[in-house]
Each structure stands twice: as structure tokens, then as C-alpha cells.
Protein backbone atom coordinates (compact mmCIF):
# COMPACT_ATOMS: atom_id res chain seq x y z
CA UNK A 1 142.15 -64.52 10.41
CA UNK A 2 142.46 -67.92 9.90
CA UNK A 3 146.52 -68.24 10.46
CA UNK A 4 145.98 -66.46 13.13
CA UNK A 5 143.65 -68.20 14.95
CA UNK A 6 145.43 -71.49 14.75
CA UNK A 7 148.80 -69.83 15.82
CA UNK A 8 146.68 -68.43 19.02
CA UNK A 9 145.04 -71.90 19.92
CA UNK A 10 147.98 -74.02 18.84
CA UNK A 11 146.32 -76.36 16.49
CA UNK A 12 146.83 -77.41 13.49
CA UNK A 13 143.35 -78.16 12.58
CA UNK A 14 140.67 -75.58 12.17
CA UNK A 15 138.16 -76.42 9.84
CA UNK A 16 134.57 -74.76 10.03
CA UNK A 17 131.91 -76.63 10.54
CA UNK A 18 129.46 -74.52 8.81
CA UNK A 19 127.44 -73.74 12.15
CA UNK A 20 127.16 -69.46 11.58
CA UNK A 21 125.24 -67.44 14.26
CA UNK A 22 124.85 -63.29 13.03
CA UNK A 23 123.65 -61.50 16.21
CA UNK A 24 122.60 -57.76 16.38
CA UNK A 25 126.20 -56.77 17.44
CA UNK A 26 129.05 -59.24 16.41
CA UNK A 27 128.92 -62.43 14.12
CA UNK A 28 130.19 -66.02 14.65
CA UNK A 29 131.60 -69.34 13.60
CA UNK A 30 132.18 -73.03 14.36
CA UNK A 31 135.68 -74.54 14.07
CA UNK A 32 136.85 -78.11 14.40
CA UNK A 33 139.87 -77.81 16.46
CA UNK A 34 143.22 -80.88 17.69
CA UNK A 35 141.25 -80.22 21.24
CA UNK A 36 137.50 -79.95 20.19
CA UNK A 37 134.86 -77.98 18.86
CA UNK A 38 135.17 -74.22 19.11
CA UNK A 39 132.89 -71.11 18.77
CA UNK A 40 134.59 -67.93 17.34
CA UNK A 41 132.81 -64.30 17.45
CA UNK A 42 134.43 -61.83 15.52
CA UNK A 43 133.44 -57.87 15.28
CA UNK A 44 135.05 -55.38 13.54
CA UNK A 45 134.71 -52.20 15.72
CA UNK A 46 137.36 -50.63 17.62
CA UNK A 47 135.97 -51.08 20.65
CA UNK A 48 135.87 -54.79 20.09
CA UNK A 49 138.44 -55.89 22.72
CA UNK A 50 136.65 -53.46 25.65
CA UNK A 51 133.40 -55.71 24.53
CA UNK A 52 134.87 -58.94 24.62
CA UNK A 53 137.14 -58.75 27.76
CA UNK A 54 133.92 -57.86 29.70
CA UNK A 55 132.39 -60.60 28.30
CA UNK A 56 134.69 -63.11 28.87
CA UNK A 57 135.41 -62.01 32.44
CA UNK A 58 131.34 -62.32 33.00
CA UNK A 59 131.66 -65.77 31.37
CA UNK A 60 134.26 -67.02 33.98
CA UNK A 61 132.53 -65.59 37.05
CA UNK A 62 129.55 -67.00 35.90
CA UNK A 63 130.72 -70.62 35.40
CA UNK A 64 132.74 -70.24 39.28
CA UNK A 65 129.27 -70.42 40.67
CA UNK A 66 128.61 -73.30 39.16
CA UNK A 67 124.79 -72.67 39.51
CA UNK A 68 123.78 -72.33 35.29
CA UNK A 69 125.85 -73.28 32.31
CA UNK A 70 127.61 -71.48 30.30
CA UNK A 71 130.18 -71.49 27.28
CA UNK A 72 133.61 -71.69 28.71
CA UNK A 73 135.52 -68.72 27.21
CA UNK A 74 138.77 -69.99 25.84
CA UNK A 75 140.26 -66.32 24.28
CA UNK A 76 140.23 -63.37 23.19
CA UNK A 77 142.50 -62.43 20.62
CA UNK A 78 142.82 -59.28 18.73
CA UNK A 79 143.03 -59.20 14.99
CA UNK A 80 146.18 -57.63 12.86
CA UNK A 81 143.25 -56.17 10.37
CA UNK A 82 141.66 -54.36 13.28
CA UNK A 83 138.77 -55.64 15.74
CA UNK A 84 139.08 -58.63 17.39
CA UNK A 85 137.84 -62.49 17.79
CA UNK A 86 136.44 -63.88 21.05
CA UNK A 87 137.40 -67.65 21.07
CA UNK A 88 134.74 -70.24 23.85
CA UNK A 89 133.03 -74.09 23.99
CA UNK A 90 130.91 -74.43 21.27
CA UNK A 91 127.41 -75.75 22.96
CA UNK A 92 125.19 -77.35 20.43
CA UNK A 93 121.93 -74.99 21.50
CA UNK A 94 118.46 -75.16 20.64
CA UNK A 95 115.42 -72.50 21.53
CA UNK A 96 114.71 -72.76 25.32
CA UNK A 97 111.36 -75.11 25.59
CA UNK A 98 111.48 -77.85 27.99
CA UNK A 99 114.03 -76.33 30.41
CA UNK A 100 112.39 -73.25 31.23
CA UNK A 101 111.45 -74.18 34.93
CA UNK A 102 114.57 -75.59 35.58
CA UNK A 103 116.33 -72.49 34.54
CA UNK A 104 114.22 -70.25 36.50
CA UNK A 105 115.61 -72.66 39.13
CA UNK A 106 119.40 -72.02 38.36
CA UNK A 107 119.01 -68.15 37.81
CA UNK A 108 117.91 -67.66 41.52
CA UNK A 109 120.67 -70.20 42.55
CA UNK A 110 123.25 -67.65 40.93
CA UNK A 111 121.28 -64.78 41.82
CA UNK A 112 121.36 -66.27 46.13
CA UNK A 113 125.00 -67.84 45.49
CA UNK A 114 127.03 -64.48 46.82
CA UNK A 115 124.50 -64.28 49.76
CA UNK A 116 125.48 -67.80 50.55
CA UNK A 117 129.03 -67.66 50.49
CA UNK A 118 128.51 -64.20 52.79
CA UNK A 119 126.37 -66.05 55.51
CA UNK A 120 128.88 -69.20 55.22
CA UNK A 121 132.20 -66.55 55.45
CA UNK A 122 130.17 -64.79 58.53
CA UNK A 123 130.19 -68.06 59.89
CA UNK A 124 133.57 -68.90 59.51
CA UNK A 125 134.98 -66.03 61.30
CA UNK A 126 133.11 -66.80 64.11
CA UNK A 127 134.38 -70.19 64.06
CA UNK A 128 137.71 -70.78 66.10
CA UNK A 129 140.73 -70.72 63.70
CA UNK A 130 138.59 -69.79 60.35
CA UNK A 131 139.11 -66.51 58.63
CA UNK A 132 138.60 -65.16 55.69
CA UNK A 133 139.45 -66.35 52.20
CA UNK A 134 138.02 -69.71 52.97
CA UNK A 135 135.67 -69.85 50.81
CA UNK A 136 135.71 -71.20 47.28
CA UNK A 137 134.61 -68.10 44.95
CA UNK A 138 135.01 -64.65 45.84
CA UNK A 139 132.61 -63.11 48.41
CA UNK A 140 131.90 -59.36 46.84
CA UNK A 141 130.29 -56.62 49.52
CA UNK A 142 130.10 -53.94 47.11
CA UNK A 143 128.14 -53.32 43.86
CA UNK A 144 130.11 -53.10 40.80
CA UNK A 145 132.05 -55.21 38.86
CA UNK A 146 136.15 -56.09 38.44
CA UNK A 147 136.38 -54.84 34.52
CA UNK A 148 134.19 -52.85 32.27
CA UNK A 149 131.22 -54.87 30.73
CA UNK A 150 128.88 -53.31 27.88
CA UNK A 151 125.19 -53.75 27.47
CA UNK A 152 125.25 -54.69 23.45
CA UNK A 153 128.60 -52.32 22.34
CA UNK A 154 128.07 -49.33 25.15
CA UNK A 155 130.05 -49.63 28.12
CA UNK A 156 128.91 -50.08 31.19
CA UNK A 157 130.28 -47.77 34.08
CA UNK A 158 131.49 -50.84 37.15
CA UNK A 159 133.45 -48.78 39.87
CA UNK A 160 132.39 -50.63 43.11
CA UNK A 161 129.57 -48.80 45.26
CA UNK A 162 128.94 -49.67 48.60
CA UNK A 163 125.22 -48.27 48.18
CA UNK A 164 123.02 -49.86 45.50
CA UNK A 165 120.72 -46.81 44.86
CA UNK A 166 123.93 -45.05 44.28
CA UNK A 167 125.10 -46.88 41.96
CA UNK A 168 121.86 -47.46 39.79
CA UNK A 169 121.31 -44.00 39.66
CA UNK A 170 124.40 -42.84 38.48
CA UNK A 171 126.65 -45.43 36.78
CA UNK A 172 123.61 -47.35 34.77
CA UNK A 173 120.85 -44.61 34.63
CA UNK A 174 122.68 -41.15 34.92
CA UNK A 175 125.28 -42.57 32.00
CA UNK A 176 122.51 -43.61 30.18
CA UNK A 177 120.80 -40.19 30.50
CA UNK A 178 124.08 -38.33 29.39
CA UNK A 179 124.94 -40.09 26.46
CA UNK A 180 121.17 -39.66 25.67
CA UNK A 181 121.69 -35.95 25.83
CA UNK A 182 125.08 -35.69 24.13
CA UNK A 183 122.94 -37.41 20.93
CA UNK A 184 119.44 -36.20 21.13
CA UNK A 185 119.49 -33.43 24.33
CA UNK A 186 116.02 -34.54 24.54
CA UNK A 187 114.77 -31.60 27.11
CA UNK A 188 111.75 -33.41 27.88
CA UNK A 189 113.30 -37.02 29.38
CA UNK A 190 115.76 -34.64 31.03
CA UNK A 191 113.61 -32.95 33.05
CA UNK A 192 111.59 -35.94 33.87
CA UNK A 193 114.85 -37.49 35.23
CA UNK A 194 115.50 -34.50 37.23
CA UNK A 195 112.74 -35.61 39.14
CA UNK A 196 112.79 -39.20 39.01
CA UNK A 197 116.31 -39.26 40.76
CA UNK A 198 114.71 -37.43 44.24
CA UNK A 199 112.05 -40.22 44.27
CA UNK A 200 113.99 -43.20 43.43
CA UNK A 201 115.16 -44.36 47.41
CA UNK A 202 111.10 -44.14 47.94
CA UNK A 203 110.70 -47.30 45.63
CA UNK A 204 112.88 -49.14 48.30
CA UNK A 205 111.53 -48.81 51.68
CA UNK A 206 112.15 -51.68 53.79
CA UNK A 207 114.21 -54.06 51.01
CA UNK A 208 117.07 -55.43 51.72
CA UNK A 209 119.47 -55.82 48.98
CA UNK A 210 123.08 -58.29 48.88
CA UNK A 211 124.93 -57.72 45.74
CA UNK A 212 124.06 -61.09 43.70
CA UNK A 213 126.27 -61.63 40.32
CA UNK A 214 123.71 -60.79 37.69
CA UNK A 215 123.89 -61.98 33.89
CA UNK A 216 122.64 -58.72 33.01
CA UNK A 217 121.49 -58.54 29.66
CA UNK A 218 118.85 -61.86 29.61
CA UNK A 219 116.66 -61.38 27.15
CA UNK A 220 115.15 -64.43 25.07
CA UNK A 221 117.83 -64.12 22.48
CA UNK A 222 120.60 -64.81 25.07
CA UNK A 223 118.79 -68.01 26.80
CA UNK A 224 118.52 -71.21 25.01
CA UNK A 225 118.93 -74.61 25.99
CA UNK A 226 121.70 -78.06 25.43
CA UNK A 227 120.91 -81.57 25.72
CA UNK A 228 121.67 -81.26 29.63
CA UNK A 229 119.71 -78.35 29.93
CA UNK A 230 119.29 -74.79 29.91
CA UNK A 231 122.02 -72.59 28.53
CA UNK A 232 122.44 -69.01 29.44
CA UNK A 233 125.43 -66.91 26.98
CA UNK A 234 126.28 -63.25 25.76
CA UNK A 235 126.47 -61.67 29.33
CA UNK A 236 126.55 -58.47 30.70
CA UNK A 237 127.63 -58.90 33.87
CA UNK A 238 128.10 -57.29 37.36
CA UNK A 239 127.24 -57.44 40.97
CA UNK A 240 123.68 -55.58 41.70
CA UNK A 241 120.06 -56.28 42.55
CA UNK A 242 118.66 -59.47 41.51
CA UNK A 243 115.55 -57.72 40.56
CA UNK A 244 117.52 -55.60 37.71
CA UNK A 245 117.72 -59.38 36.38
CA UNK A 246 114.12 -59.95 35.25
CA UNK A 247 113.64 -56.22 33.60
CA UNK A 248 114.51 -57.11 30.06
CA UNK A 249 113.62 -60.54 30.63
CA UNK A 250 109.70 -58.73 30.65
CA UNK A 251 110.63 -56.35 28.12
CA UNK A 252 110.78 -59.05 24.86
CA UNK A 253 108.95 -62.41 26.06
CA UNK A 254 110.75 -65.59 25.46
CA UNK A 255 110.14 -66.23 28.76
CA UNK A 256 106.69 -68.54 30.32
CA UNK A 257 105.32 -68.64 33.43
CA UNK A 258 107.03 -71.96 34.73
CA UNK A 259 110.24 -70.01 34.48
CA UNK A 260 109.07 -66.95 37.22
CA UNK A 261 106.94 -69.38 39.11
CA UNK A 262 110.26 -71.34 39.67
CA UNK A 263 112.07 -68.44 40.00
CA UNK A 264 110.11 -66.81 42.93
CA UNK A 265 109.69 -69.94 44.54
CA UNK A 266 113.44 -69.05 46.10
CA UNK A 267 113.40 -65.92 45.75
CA UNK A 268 109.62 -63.86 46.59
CA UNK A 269 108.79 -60.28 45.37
CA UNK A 270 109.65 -58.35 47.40
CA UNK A 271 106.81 -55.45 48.30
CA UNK A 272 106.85 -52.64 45.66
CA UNK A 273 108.25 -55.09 42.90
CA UNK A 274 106.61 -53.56 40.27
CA UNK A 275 107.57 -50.35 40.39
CA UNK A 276 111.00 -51.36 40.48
CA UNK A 277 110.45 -53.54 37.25
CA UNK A 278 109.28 -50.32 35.85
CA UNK A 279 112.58 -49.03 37.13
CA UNK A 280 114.56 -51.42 35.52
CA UNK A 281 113.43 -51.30 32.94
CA UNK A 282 114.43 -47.62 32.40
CA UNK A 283 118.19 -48.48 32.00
CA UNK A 284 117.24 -51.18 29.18
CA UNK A 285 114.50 -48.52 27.08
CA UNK A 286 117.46 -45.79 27.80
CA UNK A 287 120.07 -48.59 26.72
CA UNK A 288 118.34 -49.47 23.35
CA UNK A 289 117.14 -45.58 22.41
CA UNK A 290 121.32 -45.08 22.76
CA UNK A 291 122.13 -48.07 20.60
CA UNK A 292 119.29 -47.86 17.71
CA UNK A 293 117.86 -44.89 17.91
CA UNK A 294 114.21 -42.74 18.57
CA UNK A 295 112.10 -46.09 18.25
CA UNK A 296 112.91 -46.04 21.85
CA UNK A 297 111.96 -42.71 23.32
CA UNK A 298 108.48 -43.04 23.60
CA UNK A 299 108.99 -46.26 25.89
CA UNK A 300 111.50 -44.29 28.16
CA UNK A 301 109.79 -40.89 28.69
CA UNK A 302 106.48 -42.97 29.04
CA UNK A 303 108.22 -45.17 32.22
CA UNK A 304 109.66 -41.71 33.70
CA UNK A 305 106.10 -40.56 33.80
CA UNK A 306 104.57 -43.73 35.52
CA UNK A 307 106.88 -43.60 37.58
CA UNK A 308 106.62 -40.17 38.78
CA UNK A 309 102.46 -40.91 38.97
């Protein structure tokens, strides 16, 4: 792996530092580099290279708002032994303590930065000899996402929806709920879907939803924190409800309350919050009773039923 990787970065150095990081899905490594300090994941699977191209891709349209750091993806680069390596910045991190207000700050800056550069294109066009494509990062109208991202190893289905609902019920919740039934065919979460989908647009009255670019897996493991500030990694990503955002956030801590108070201090719930939450949440229960297993049912079918209420 090692020849390879210096033939792919063109250095002749590459000497591990001995900073390891083992995560629940891929493992990694430091390298000392002729250009700097590198971090190097490397998994196994075949679907490896699906994984890390979505990755990467969320990586770079992250750092184009320039609203919350992250790694800067360098490559990815697939492996002659099978699976593949994923090549960005090493950032010395630490556990996220004294910038958790600050990145509640920069999370609704990325979550409002597409609405901006809509309002500022609107303008434009109505400006005298402005059109589009002026400004600098890509204005997106739709819901979806460029390339395929997973959520741990699963894929993620990204084909761009004009209508939010749309898309949340079928490409994140209605895949989830089908691969669900391909493994378990769990009758009971089936039927409770059935009729969960004809209530979901009734969680929605009067919100108004612009497709922000979400991180979309930010739990406490995938947060942490540099000597400039907070650090945000391991993404997700596509365009969607900002909302969707804070569901797994809630679901394993890691979070305090200086990072929502920040947070909703630009953007406010909106009314019937909660029950979207509970929504939300949904896709991430469904999400981790497809990765690991059962464990995860009783969370799912439980939401479905509240929900329902």
C-alpha cells in the first residue's frame, strides 16, 4: 500500500507518524509527506470507492462554503489488493469542548449559505446586465445531491427532487424501509409505514423549506475541534432540510446546550419542530437497524407509533 501511495502523491517521503484513528466503518493513518502531513483511511470492502467518492465530494462542497472547517480531501485512490484508500489534511483534533457555541454558529451559517447565494442570484437578475452564474458557489434549487453519498457503508439514494417531502419519503425513508424488509420483512414496521407515509405532509403545514447543504451524518463522533476551532469530518452529505441536520445530533449526545442555543439564534424552530425531530430521526434508527442489526428495531417501530399518535 505503501509504494503505492507515494507513487499516487508523488513523494518520496511517507513515514507514519504513529497517529491511528479505528472508526466503526474504515480505519486510518498519519503520514509525513515532501508537502505536509497527511491523513490516510483505508477500508477493505468492495464498495469502498462508492463510500469514499461521496465522501470526498461532500468534503469539497463543504469547504466551498467556507462557513465550518473541514479536512481538505486530497485523493482517493483505489488499492491493487482490493478496497481502496481515501487520502485528506491531517487536522490535529481534540474532543469538541470550548468551541461548541461557536460551531453551533458555523453549522447554521452552512445550513443559510445556499439561501443566501439564492436571494443574492435573485437579485442579480434583476440587476441591469447581471445574470446568472455570478455567484461564487453553486446555487442548487432542488433536493438531492451531484454523486451518491452513504450514511456509514449504505448508499444513499441523491437523484434531485424538486419537492422535499418527496424526496424524504422515498429516497431516505422508503430505501431504508426496503432494505429493512429484504433483511428482516419485519410485517409490523411495514405496516406502520404504510401509514406514516399518508400523514407525513401534515407535519409540514406552513414551513417553508430552501435546500441547505447538510453534513448529514453529525453525530458526536464526527465533530471535534483544532486549535482554530471547531472541526466538523466524515460527512454524509446532500442538499435537504436543515432540520434533518440536528436528528442524530439528539440521538447520541455530544452535543450541550450552548451549541443549539447558538444554533437557533439564526435559525428558530420552526412550529411543529418536534415532530419532525421525531421524523428524522426515523431515517437514522432505520439507518443503524440496516447497518448493525435488531438492537435498533424497537427505537424505529416505537417513533412510527408516536408519530402516528
Amino acid at each position: 500500500m505503501e509504494a503505492k501511495l507515494k507513487k499516487e502523491l508523488g513523494t518520496t517521503m511517507l513515514k507514519s507518524t504513529g497517529h491511528t484513528g479505528v472508526g466503526c466503518i474504515s480505519e486510518g493513518q498519519s503520514y509525513d509527506t515532501d508537502t505536509g502531513r497527511v491523513f490516510v483511511k483505508i477500508n477493505h470492502k468492495s464498495e469502498a470507492k462508492l463510500m469514499f467518492d461521496g465522501e470526498m465530494a461532500g468534503l469539497e462542497a463543504l469547504l466551498k462554503t467556507e462557513t465550518v472547517k473541514v479536512p481538505k480531501p486530497v485523493k482517493v485512490i483505489e488499492l491493487d489488493t482490493g478496497g481502496c484508500v481515501f487520502v485528506m489534511e491531517h487536522v490535529d483534533m481534540r474532543g469538541l469542548n470550548k468551541y461548541s457555541q461557536r460551531l453551533g454558529e458555523q453549522l447554521a451559517d452552512l445550513h443559510l449559505h445556499n439561501k443566501k447565494q439564492l436571494e443574492k442570484l435573485n437579485k442579480e437578475q434583476q440587476t441591469v446586465g447581471k445574470g446568472a452564474g455570478q455567484a461564487e458557489a453553486p446555487v442548487v434549487e432542488k433536493y438531492g445531491f451531484s454523486v451518491t453519498t452513504c450514511c456509514g457503508y449504505l448508499p444513499q439514494k441523491n437523484e434531485w427532487q424538486d419537492d422535499w417531502l418527496m424526496f424524504y419519503s422515498q429516497q431516505r425513508l422508503q430505501h431504508q424501509i426496503n432494505m429493512m424488509e429484504k433483511s428482516y420483512g419485519d410485517r409490523e414496521a411495514r405496516e406502520l409505514w404504510a401509514k406514516l407515509q399518508l400523514k407525513i405532509p401534515q407535519f409540514f403545514t406552513d414551513v417553508v423549506i430552501v435546500p441547505a447543504l447538510l453534513h448529514g451524518d453529525l453525530w458526536g463522533g464526527n465533530v471535534a475541534e483544532c486549535a482554530e476551532g471547531p472541526v466538523i469530518f466524515d460527512p454524509s452529505s446532500f442538499y435537504g432540510h436543515s432540520e434533518f441536520e440536528l436528528a442524530i445530533a439528539g440521538m447520541f449526545g455530544g452535543f450541550n446546550s450552548s451549541f443549539y442555543s447558538a444554533y437557533h439564534e439564526k435559525i428558530p424552530k420552526a412550529p411543529g419542530f418536534a415532530k419532525r425531530h421525531q421524523l428524522y430521526q426515523l431515517y437514522h434508527y432505520l439507518n443503524h437497524w440496516n447497518h448493525f442489526g435488531g438492537g435498533y428495531r424497537g427505537s424505529s417501530v416505537r417513533i412510527m407509533k408516536d408519530l402516528l399518535k
